[in-house]
Protein backbone atom coordinates (compact mmCIF):
# COMPACT_ATOMS: atom_id res chain seq x y z
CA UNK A 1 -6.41 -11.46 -9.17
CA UNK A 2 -3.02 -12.98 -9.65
CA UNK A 3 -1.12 -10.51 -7.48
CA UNK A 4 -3.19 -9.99 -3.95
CA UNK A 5 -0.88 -12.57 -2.10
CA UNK A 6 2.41 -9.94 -2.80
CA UNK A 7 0.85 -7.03 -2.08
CA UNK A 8 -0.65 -8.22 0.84
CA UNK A 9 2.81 -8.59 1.58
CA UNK A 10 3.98 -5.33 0.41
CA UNK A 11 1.16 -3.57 2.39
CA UNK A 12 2.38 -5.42 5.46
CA UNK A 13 5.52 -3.78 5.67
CA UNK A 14 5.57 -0.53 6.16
CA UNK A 15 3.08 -1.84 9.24
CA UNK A 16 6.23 -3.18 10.72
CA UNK A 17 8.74 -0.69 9.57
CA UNK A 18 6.51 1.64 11.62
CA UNK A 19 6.67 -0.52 14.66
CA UNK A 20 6.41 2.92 16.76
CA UNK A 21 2.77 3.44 15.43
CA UNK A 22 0.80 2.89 18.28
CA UNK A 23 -2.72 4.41 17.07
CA UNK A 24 -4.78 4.67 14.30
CA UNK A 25 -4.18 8.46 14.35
CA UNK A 26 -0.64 7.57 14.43
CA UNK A 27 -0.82 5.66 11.18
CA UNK A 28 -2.72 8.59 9.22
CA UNK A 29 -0.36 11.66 10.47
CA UNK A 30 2.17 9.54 9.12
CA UNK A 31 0.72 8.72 5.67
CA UNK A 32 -1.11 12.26 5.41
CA UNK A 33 1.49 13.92 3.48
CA UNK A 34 -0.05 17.08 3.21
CA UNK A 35 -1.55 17.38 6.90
CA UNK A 36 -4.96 17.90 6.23
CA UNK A 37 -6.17 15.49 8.48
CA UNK A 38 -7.46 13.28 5.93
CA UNK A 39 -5.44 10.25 2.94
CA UNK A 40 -6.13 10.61 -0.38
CA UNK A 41 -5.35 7.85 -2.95
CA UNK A 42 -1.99 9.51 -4.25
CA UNK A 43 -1.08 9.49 -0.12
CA UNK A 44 -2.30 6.08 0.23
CA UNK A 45 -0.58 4.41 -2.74
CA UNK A 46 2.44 6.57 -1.76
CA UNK A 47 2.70 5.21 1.57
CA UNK A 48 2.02 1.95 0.46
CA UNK A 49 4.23 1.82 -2.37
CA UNK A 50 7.81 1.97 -0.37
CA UNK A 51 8.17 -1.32 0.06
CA UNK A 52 7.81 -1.82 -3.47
CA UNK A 53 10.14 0.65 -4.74
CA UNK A 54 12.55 -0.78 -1.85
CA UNK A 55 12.49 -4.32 -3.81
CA UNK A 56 12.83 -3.48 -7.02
CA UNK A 57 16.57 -3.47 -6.66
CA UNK A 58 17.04 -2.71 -10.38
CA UNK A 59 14.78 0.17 -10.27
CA UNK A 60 13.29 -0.30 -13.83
CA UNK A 61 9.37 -0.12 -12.14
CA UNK A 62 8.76 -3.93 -12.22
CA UNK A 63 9.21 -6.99 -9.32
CA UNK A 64 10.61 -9.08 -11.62
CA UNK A 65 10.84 -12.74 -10.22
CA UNK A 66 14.13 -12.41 -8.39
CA UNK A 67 13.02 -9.38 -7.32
CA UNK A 68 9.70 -10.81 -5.56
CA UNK A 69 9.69 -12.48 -1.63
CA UNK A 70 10.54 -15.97 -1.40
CA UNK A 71 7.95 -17.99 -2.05
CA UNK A 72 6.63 -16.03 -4.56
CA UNK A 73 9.22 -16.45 -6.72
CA UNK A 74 8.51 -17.69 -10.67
CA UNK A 75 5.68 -15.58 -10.56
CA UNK A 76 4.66 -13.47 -13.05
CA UNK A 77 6.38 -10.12 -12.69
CA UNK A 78 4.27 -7.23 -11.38
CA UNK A 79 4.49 -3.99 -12.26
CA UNK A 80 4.41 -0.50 -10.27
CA UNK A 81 1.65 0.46 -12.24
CA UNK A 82 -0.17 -2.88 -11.52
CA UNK A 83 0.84 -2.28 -7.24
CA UNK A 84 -0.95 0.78 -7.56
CA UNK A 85 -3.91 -0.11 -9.44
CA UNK A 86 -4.70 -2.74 -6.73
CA UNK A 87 -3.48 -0.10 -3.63
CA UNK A 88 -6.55 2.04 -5.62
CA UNK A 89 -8.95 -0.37 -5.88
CA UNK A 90 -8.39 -1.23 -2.03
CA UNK A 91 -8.65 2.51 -1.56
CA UNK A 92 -12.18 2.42 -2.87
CA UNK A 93 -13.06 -0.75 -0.66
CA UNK A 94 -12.07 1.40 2.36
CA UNK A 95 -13.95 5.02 1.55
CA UNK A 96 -16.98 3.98 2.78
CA UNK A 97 -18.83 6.91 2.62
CA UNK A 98 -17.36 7.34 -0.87
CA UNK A 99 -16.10 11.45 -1.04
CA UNK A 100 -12.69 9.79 -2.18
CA UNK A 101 -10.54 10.75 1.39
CA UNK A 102 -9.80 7.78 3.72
CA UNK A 103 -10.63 9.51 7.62
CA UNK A 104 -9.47 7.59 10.66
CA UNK A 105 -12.31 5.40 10.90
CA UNK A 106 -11.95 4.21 7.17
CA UNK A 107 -8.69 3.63 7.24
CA UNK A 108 -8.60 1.69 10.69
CA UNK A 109 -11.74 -0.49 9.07
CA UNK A 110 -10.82 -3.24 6.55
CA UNK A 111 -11.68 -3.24 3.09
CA UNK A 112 -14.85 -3.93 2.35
């Protein structure tokens, strides 16, 4: 897939914007939007999908190739719609036990 390098990237930062994390249980209060002690994929991509919105400067829903990190620059452009797609598809790789909620082991554990 043409697009894993950037949002590699993009799923990198809010890791360092969130430099205060300090535990896996951290992470998930954080990203659990609703508090119910467990991410679902709308939480997930949510979370995920800041750093994203932050670069598309324009705000029309698409990293066009200004838009994208250096070095990936004269890329194809790559949509919101596309980021999110992907952020699910990771989503799936990580519910392991597959009742569509990420817990704190899943989501410490690497996509699979």
């Amino acid at each position: 897939m043409p697009y894993r390098p950037l949002v590699f990237v993009l799923c990198l930062l809010p890791v360092a914007v969130a430099a205060q994390v300090t535990s896996t249980g951290d992470y998930l209060s954080r990203m659990d939007a609703d508090g119910d002690g467990k991410i679902s994929l709308i939480e997930y991509q949510d979370w995920l999908s800041y750093a994203f919105d932050a670069m598309d400067a324009n705000h029309d829903g698409v990293l066009d190739a200004g838009e994208q990190p250096p070095g990936r620059r004269g890329h194809l452009a790559l949509t919101r719609e596309q980021h999110r797609t992907t952020l699910a598809e990771r989503f799936g790789k990580q519910d392991r036990n597959r009742d569509g909620w990420l817990d704190a082991r899943e989501l410490a554990s690497p996509p699979q």
